[in-house]
C-alpha atoms as a PDB file:
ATOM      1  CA  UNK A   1       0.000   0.000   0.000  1.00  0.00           C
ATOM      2  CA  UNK A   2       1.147   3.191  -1.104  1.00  0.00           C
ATOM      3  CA  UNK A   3       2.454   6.039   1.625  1.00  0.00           C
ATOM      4  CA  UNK A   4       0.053   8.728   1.833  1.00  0.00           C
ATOM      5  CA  UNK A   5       1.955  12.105   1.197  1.00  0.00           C
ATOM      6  CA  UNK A   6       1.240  14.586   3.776  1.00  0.00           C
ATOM      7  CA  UNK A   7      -0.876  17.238   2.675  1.00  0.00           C
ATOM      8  CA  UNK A   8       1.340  20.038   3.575  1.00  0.00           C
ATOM      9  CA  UNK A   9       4.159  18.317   2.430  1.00  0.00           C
ATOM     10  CA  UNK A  10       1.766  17.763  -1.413  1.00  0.00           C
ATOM     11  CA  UNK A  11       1.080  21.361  -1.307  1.00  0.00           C
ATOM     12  CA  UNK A  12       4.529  22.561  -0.780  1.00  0.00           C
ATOM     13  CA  UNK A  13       5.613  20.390  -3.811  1.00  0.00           C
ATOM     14  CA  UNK A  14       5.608  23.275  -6.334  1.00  0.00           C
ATOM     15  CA  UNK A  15       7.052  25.755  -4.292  1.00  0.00           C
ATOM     16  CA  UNK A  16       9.814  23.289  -3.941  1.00  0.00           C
ATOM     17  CA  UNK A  17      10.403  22.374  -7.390  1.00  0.00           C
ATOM     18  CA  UNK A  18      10.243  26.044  -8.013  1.00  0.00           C
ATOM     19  CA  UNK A  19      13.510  26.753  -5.249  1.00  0.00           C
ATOM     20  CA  UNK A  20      15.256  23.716  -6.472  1.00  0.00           C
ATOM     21  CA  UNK A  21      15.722  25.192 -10.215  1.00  0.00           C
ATOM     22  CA  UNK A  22      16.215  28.786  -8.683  1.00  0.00           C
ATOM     23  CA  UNK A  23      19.119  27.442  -6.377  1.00  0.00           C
ATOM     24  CA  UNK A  24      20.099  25.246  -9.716  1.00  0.00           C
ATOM     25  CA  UNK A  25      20.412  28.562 -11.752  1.00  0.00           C
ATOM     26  CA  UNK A  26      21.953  30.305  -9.194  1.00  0.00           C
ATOM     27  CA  UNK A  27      24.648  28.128  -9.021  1.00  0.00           C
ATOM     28  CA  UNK A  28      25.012  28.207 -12.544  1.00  0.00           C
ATOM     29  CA  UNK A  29      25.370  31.806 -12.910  1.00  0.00           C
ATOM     30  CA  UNK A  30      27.730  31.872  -9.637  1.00  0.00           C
ATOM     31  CA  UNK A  31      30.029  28.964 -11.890  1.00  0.00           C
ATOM     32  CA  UNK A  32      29.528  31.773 -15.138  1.00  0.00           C
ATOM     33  CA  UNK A  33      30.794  34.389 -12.980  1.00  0.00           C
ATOM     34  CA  UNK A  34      33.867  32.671 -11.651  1.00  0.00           C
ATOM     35  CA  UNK A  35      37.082  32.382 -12.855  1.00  0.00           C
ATOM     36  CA  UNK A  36      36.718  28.541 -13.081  1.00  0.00           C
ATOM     37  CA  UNK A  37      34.701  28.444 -15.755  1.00  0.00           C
ATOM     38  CA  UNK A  38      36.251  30.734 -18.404  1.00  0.00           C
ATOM     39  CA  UNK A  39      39.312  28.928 -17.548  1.00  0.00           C
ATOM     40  CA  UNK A  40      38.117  25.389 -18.221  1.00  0.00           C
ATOM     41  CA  UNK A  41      36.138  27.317 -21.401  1.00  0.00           C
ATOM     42  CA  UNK A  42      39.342  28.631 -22.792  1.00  0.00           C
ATOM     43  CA  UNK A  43      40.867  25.305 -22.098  1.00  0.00           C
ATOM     44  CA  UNK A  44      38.431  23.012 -23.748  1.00  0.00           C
ATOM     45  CA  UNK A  45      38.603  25.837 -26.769  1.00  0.00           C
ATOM     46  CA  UNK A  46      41.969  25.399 -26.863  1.00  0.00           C
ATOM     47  CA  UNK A  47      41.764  21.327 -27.036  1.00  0.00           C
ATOM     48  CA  UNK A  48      38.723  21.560 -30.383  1.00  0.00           C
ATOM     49  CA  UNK A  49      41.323  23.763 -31.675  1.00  0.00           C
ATOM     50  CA  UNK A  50      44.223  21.287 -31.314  1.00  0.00           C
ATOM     51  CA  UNK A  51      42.538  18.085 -32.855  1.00  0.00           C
ATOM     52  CA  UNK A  52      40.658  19.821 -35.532  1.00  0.00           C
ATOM     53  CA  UNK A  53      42.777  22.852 -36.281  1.00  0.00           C
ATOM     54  CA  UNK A  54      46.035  20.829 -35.918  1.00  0.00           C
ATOM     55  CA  UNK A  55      47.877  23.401 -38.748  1.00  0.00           C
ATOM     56  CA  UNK A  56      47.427  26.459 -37.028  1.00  0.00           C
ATOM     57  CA  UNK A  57      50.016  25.557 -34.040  1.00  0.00           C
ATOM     58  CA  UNK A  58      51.893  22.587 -35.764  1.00  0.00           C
ATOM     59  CA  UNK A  59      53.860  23.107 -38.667  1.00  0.00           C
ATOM     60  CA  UNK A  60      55.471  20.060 -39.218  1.00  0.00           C
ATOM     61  CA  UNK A  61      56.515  16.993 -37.437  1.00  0.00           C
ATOM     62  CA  UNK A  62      59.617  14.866 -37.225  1.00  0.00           C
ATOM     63  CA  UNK A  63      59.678  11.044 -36.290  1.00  0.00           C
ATOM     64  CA  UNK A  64      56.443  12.063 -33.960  1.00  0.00           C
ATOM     65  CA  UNK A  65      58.249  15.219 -32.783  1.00  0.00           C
ATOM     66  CA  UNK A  66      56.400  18.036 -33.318  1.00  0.00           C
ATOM     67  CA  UNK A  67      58.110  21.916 -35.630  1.00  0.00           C
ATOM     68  CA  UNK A  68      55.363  24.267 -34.004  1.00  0.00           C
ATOM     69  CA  UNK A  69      54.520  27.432 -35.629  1.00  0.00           C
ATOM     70  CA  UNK A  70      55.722  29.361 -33.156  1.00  0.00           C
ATOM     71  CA  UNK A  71      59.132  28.127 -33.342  1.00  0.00           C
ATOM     72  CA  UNK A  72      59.145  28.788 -37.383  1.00  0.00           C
ATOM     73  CA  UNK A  73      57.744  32.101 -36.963  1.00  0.00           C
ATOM     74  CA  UNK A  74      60.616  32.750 -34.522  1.00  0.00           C
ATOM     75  CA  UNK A  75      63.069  31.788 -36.862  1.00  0.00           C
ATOM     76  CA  UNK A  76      61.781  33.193 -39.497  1.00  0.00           C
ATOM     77  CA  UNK A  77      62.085  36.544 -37.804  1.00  0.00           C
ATOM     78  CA  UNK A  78      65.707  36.521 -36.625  1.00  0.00           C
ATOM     79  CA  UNK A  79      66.694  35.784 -40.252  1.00  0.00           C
ATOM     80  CA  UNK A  80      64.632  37.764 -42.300  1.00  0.00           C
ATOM     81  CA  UNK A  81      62.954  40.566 -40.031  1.00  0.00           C
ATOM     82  CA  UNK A  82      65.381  43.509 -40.978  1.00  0.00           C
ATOM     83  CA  UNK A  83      65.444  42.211 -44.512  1.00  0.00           C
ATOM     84  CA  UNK A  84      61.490  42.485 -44.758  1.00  0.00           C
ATOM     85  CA  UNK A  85      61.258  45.117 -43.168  1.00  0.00           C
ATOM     86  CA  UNK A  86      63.714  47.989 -44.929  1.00  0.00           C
ATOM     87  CA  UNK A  87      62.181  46.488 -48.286  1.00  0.00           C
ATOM     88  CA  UNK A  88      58.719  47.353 -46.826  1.00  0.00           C
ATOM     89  CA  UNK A  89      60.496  50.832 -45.843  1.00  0.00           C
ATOM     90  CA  UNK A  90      61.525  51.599 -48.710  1.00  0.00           C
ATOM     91  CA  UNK A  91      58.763  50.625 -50.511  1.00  0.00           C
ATOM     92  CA  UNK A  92      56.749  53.340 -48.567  1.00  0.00           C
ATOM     93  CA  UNK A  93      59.203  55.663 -49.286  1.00  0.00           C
ATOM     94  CA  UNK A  94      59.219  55.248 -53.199  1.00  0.00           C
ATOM     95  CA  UNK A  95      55.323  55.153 -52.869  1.00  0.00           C
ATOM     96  CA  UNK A  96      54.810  57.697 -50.818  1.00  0.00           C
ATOM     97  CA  UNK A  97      56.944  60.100 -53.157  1.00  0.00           C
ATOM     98  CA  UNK A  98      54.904  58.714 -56.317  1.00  0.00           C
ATOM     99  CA  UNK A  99      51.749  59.521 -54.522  1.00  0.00           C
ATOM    100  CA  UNK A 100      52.638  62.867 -54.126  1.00  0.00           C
ATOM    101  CA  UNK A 101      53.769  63.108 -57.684  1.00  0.00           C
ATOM    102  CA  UNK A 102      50.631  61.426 -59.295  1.00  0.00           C
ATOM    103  CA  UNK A 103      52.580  59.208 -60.254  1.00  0.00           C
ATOM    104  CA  UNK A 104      51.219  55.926 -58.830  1.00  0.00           C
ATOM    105  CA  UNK A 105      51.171  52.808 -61.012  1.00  0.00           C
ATOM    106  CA  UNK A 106      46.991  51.971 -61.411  1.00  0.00           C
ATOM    107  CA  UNK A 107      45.861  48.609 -61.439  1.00  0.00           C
ATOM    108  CA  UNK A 108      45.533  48.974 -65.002  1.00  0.00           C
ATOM    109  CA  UNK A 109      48.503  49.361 -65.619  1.00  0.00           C
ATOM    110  CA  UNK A 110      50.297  46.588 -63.726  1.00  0.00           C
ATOM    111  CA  UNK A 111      47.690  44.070 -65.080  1.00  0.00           C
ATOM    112  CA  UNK A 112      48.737  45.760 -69.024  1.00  0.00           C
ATOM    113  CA  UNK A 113      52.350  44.912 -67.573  1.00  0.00           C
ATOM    114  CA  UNK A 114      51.552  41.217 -66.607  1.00  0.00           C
ATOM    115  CA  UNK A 115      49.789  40.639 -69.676  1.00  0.00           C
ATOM    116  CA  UNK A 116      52.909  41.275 -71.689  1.00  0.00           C
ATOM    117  CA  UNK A 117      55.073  39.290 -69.582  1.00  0.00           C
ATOM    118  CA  UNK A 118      52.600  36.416 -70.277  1.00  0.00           C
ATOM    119  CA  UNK A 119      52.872  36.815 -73.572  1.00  0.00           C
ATOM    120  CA  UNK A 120      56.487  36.518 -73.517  1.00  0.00           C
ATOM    121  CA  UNK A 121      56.411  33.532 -71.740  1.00  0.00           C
ATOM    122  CA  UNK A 122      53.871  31.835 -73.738  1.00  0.00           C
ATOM    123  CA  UNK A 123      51.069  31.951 -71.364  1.00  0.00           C
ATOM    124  CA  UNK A 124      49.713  32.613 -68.023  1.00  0.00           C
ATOM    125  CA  UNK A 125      50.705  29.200 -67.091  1.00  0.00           C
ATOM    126  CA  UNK A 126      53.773  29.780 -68.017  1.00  0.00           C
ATOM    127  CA  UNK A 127      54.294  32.872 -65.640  1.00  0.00           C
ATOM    128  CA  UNK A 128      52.406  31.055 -62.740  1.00  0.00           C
ATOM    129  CA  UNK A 129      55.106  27.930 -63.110  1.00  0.00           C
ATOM    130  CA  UNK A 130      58.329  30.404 -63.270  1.00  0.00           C
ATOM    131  CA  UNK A 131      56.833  32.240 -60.390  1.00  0.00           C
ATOM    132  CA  UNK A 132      56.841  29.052 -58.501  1.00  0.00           C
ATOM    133  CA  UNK A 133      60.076  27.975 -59.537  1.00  0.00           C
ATOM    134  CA  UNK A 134      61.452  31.460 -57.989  1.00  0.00           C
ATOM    135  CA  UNK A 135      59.532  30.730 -54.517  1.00  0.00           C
ATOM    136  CA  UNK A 136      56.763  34.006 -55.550  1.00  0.00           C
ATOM    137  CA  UNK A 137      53.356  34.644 -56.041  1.00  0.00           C
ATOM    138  CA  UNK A 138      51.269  36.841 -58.427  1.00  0.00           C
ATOM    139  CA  UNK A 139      50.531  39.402 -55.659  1.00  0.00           C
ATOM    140  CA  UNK A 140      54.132  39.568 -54.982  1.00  0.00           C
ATOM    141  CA  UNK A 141      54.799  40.411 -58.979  1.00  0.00           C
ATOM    142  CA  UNK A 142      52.206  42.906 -58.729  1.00  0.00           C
ATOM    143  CA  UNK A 143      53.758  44.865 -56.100  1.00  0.00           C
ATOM    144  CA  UNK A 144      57.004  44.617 -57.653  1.00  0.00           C
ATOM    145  CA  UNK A 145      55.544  45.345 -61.208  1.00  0.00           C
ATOM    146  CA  UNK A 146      54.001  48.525 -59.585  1.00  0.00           C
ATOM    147  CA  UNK A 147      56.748  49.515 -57.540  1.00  0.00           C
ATOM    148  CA  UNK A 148      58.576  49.750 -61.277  1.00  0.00           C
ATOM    149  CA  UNK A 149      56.107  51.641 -63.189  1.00  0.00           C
ATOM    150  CA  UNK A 150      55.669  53.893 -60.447  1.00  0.00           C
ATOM    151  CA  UNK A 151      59.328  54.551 -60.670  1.00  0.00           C
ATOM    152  CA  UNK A 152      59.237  54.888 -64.175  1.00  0.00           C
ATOM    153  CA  UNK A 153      56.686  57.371 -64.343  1.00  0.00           C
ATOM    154  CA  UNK A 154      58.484  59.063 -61.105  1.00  0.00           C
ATOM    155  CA  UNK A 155      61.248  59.749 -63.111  1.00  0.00           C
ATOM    156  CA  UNK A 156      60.177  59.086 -66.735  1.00  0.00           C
ATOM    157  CA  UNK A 157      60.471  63.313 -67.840  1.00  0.00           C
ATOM    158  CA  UNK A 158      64.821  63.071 -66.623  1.00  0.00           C
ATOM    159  CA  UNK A 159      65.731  59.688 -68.237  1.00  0.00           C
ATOM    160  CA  UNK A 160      65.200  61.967 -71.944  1.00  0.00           C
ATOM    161  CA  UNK A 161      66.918  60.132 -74.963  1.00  0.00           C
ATOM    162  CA  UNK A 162      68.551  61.246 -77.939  1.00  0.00           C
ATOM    163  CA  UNK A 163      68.236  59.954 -81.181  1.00  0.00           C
ATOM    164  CA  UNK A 164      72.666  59.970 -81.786  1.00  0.00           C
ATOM    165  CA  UNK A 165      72.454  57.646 -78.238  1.00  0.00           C
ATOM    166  CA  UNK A 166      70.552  55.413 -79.825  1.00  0.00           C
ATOM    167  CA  UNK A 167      72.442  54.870 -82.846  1.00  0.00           C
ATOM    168  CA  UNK A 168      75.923  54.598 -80.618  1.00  0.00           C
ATOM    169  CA  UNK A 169      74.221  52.019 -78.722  1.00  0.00           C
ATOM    170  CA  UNK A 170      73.106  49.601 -81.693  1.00  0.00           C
ATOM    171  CA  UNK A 171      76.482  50.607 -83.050  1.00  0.00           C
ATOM    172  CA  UNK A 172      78.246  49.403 -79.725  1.00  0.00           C
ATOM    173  CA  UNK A 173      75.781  46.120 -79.040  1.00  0.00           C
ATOM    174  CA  UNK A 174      74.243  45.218 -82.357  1.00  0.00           C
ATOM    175  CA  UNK A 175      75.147  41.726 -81.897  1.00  0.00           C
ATOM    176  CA  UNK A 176      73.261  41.673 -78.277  1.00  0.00           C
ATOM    177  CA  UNK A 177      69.837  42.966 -79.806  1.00  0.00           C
ATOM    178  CA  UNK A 178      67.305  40.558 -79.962  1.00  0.00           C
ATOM    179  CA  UNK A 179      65.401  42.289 -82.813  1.00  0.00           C
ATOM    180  CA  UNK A 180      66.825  42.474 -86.858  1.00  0.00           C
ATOM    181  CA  UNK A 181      64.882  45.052 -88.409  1.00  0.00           C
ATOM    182  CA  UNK A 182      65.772  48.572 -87.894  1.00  0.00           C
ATOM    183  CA  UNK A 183      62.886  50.216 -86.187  1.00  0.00           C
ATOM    184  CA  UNK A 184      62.897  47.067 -83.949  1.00  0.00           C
ATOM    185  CA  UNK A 185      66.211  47.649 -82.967  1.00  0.00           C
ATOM    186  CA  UNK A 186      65.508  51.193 -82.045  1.00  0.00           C
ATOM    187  CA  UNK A 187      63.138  50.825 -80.260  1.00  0.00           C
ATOM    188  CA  UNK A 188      65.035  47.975 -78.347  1.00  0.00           C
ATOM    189  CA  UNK A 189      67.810  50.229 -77.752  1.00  0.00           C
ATOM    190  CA  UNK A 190      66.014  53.015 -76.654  1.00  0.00           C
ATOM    191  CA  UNK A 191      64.554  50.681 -73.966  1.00  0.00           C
ATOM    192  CA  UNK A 192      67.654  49.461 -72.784  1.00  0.00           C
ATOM    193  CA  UNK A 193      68.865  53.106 -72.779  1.00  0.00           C
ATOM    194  CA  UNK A 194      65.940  54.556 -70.921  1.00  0.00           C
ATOM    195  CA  UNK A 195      66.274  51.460 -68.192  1.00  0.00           C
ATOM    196  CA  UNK A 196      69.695  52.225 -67.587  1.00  0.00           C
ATOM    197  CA  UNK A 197      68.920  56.006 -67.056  1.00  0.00           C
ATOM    198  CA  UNK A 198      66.062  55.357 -65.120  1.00  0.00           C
ATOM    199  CA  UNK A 199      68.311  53.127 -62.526  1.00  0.00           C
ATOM    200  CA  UNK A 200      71.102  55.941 -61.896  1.00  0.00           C
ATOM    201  CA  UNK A 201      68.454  58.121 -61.590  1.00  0.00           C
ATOM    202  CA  UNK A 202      66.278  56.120 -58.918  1.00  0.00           C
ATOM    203  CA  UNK A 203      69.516  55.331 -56.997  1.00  0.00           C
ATOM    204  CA  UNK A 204      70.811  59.199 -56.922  1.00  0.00           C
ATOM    205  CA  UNK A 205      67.156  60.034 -56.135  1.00  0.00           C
ATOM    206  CA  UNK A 206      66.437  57.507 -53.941  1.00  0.00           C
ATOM    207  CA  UNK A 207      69.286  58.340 -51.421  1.00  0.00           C
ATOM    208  CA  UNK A 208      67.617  61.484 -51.368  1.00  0.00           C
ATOM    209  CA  UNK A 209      64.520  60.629 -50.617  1.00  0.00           C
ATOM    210  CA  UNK A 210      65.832  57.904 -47.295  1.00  0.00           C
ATOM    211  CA  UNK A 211      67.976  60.717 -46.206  1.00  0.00           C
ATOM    212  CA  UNK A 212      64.664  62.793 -45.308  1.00  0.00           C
ATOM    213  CA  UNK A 213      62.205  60.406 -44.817  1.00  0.00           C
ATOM    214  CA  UNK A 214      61.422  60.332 -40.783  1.00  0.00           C
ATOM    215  CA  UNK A 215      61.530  56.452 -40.734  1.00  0.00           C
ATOM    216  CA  UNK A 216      61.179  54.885 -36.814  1.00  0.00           C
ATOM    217  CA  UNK A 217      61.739  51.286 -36.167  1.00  0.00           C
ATOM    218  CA  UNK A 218      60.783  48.928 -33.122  1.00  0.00           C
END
């Protein structure tokens, strides 16, 4: 025969269930608010991260040892930190002074630029495999292809050509030119001139341009 629950005790019953889930959610929101839990959070983060995001900390391992990222990053940056970084100075610097020049390199431009070098190579599979071969990428072509023209057009109204250096230049490396015709062969030289004008003129200029810039480094 069943117990007979005391009335009182029957009519309490909700009140009860009631306190138990508010002393349940209390001591959940007590466990949010401590320490505790963001900790074991952060730490069971940290594990989902490790088995299914295995890349982002290990780079490589070796007979079960594990090359972490960290370690190649920190290598990476004692060898090649103050490399980078005065190419990405003076990158700014050359930019900067093109900028205020209007002299800029568009996006146009550079992608005219690639184009041709495709062409020369046969294709844009061609440029993507040599780029490879040479440990780059097309972005890093593109900032080097517009880090040219810019300089080009920077300095395109000094390197000025005359018509008698042309003909002493064909004269002096007509066996070196690619092209047989005549106007072909003027127009080669007066490439090879201008490029060779435009260099002494970047490095003189350039020199000039480090000496002011106001360049910190930490």
């Amino acid at each position: 025969m069943a117990k007979k629950v005391p009335a009182k005790i029957e009519a309490n019953r909700p009140f009860n269930t009631v306190n138990n889930l508010l002393d349940k959610l209390s001591a959940y929101k007590n466990l949010r608010s401590s320490k505790i839990f963001y900790i074991v959070l952060i730490i069971a983060g940290l594990m989902l991260l490790a088995i299914y995001k295995k890349n982002w900390f290990i780079a490589a391992t070796v007979n079960g040892s594990p090359v972490t990222n960290l370690e190649l990053q920190i290598r990476l940056n004692k060898q090649f930190r103050t490399q980078t970084l005065n190419q990405l100075i003076n990158e700014k610097i050359i930019l900067g002074e093109a900028a205020k020049n209007n002299a800029v390199a568009s996006d146009a431009e550079v992608n005219n630029k690639i184009s041709q070098i495709e062409t020369q190579l046969g294709g844009a599979q061609s440029l993507d495999s040599l780029l490879s071969q040479q440990g780059q990428t097309r972005e890093s072509i593109r900032q080097q292809i517009k880090l040219q023209l810019s300089i080009e057009k920077l300095y395109a109204n000094e390197a000025t050509i005359s018509a008698e250096e042309v003909s002493a230049f064909i004269e002096q490396n007509k066996e070196q030119l690619q092209a047989t015709d005549s106007a072909g062969q003027e127009k080669e030289a007066a490439e090879a001139i201008r490029n060779q004008k435009l260099s002494q003129l970047f490095s003189q200029k350039f020199q000039e341009l480090k000496t002011k810039a106001k360049v910190q480094t930490f």
